[in-house]
C-alpha atoms as a PDB file:
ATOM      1  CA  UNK A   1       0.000   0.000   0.000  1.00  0.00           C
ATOM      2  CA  UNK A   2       1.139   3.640  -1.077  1.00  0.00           C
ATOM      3  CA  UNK A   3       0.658   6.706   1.546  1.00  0.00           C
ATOM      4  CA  UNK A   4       1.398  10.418   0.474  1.00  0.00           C
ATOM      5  CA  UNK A   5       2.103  13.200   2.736  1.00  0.00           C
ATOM      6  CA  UNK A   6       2.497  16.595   1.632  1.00  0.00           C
ATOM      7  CA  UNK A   7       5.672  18.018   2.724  1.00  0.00           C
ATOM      8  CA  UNK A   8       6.973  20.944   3.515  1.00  0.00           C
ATOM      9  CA  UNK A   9      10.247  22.021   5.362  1.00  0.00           C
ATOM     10  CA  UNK A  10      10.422  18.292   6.462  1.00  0.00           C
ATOM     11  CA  UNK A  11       7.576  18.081   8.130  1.00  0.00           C
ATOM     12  CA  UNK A  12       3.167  17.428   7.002  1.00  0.00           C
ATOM     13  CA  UNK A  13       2.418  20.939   5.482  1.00  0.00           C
ATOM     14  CA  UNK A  14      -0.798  22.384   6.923  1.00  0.00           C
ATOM     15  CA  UNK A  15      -2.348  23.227   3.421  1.00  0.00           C
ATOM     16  CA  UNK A  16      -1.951  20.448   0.767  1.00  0.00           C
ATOM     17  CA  UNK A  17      -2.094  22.898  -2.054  1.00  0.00           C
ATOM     18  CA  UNK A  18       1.189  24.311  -1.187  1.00  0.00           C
ATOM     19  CA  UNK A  19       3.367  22.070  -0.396  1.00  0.00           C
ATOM     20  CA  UNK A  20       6.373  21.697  -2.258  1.00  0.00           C
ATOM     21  CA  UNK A  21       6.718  18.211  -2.602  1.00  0.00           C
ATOM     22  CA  UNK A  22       5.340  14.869  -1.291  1.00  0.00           C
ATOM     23  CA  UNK A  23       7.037  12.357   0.449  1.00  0.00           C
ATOM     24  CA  UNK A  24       5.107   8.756  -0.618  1.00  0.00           C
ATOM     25  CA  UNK A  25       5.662   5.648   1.562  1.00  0.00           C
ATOM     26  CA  UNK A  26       5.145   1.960   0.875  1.00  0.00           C
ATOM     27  CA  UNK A  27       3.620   0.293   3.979  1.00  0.00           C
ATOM     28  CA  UNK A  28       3.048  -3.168   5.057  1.00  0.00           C
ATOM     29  CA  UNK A  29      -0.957  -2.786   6.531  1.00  0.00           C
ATOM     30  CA  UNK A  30      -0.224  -5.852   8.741  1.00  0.00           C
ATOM     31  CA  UNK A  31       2.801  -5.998   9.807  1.00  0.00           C
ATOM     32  CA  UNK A  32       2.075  -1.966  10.217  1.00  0.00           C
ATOM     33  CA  UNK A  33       5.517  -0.967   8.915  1.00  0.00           C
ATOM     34  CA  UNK A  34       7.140   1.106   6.109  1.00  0.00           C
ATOM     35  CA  UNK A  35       9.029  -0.857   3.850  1.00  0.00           C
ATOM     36  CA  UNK A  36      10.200   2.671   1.816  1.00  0.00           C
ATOM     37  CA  UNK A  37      10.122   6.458   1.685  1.00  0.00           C
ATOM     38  CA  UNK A  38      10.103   8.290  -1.901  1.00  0.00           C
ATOM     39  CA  UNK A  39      10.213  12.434  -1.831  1.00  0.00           C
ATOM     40  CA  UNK A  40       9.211  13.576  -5.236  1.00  0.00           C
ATOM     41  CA  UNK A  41       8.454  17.165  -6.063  1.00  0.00           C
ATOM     42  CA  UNK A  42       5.064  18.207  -6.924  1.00  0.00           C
ATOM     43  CA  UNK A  43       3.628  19.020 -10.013  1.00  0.00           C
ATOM     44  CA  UNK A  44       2.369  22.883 -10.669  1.00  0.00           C
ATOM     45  CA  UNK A  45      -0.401  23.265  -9.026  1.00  0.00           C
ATOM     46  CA  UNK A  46      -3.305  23.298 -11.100  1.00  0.00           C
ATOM     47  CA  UNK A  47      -7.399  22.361 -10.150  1.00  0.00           C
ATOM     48  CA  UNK A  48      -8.168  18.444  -9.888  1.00  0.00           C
ATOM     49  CA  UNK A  49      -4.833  17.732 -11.036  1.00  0.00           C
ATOM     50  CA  UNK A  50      -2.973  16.357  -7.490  1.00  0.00           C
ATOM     51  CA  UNK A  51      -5.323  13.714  -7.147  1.00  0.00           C
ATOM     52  CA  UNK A  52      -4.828  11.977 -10.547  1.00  0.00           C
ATOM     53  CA  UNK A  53      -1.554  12.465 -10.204  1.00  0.00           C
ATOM     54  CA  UNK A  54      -0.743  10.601  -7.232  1.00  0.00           C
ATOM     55  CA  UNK A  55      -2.808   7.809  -8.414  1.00  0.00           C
ATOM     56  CA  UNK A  56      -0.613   7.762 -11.239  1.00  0.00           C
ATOM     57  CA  UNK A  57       1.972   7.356  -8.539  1.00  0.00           C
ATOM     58  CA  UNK A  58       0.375   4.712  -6.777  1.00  0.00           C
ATOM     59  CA  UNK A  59      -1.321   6.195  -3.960  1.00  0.00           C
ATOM     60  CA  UNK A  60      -4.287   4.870  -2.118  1.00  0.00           C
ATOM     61  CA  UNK A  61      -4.415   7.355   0.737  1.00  0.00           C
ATOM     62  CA  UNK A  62      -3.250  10.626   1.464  1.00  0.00           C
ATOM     63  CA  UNK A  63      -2.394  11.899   4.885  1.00  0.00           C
ATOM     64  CA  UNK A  64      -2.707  16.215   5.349  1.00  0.00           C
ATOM     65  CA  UNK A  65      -3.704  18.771   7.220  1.00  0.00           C
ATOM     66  CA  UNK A  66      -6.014  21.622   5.660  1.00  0.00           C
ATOM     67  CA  UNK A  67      -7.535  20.710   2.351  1.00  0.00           C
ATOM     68  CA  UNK A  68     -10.425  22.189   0.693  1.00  0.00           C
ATOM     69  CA  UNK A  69     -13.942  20.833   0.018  1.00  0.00           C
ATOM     70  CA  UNK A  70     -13.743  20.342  -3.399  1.00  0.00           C
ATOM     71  CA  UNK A  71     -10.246  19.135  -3.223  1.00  0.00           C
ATOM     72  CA  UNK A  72     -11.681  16.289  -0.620  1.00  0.00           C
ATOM     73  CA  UNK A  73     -14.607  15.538  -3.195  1.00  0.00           C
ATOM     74  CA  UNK A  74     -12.002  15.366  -6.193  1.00  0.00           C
ATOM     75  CA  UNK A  75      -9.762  12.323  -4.261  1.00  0.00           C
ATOM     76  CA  UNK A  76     -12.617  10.767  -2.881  1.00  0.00           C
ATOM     77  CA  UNK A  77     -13.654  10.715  -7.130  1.00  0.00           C
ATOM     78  CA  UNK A  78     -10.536   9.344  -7.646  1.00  0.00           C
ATOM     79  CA  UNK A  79     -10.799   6.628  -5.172  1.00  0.00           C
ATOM     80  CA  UNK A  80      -7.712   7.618  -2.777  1.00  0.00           C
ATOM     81  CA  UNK A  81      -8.603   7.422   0.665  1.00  0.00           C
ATOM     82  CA  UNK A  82      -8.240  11.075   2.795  1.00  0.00           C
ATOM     83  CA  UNK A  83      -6.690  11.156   6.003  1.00  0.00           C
ATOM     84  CA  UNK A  84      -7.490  15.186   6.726  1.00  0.00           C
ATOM     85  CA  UNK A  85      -6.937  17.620  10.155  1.00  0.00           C
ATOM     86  CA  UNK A  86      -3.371  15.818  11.029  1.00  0.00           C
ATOM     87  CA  UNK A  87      -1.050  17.939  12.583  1.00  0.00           C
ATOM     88  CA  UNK A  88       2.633  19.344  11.240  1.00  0.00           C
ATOM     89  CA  UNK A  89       5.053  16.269  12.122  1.00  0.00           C
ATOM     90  CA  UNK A  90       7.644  14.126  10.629  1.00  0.00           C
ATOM     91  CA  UNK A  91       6.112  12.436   7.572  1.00  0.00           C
ATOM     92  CA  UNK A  92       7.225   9.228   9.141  1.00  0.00           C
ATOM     93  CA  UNK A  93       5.812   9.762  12.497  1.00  0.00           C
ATOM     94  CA  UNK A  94       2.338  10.505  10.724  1.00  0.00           C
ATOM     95  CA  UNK A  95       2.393   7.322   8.854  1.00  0.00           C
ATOM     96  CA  UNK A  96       2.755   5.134  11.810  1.00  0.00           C
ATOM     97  CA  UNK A  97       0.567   6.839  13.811  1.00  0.00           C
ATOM     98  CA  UNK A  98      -2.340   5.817  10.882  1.00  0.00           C
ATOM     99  CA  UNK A  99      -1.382   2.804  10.650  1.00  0.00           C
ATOM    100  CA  UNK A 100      -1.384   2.368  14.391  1.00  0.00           C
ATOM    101  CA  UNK A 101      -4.572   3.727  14.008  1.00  0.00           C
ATOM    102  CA  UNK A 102      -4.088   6.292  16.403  1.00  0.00           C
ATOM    103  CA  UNK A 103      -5.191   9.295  13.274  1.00  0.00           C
ATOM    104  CA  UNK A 104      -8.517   9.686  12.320  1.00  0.00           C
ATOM    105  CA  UNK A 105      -9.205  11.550   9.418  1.00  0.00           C
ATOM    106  CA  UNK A 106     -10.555  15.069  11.017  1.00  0.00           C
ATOM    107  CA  UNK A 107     -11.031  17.555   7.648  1.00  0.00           C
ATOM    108  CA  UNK A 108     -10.269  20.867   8.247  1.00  0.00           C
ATOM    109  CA  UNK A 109     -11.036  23.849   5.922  1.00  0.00           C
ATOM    110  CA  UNK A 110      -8.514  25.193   4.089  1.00  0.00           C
ATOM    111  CA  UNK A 111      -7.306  28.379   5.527  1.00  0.00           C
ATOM    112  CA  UNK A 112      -5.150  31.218   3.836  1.00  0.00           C
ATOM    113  CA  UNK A 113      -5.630  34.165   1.983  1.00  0.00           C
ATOM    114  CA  UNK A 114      -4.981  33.393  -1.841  1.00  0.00           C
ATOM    115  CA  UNK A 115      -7.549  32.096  -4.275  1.00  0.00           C
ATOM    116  CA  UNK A 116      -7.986  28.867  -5.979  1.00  0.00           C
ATOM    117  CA  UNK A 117      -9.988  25.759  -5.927  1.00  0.00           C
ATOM    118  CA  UNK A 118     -10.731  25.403  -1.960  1.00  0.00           C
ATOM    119  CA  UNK A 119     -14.210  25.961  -1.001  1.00  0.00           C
ATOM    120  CA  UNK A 120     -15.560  25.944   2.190  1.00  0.00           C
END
């Protein structure tokens, strides 16, 4: 199983949209490990276009803290699971704490002052 976290400074950026790159993990569900950790930068942002492209990268869930309402209809379209509201950590320390099962997904609105495709 593949599980992206937006990244930014090394740690979960707080608004998906604007994070630099994304740091994608391979985990074992059952055994509740990571196996590997791949940082790729992100594509320009552009509307609907994160969500096909990590499923082009093999992700089935993505892990982040703010994220807008459309953005959360758009990857639930695209059949990735969304892990929303977690808190700025180390990507790693976010991943095992899902799989533990200790992070529910909690969405959050996106919050900041440009425009683009968040909607509350």
């Amino acid at each position: 199983m593949r599980v992206a976290v937006p990244v930014l400074d090394g740690l979960l950026s707080s608004h998906f949209g604007g994070s630099p790159e994304v740091a994608l993990f391979d985990v074992d569900p059952v055994t509740k490990k990571i196996l590997s950790r791949l940082d790729l930068p992100m594509p320009p942002h552009q509307p609907g276009l994160l969500p096909v492209w990590l499923k082009d990268q093999g992700a089935e869930v993505v892990i982040c803290g703010g994220i807008g309402g459309r953005a959360q209809a758009i990857f639930a379209q695209a059949g990735i699971q969304l892990v929303a509201g977690a808190a700025p950590d180390q990507p790693e320390m976010i991943v095992v704490a899902w799989l533990d099962g200790r992070l529910k997904n909690n969405p959050q609105p996106c919050n900041h002052d440009h425009h683009h495709d968040c909607h509350h």
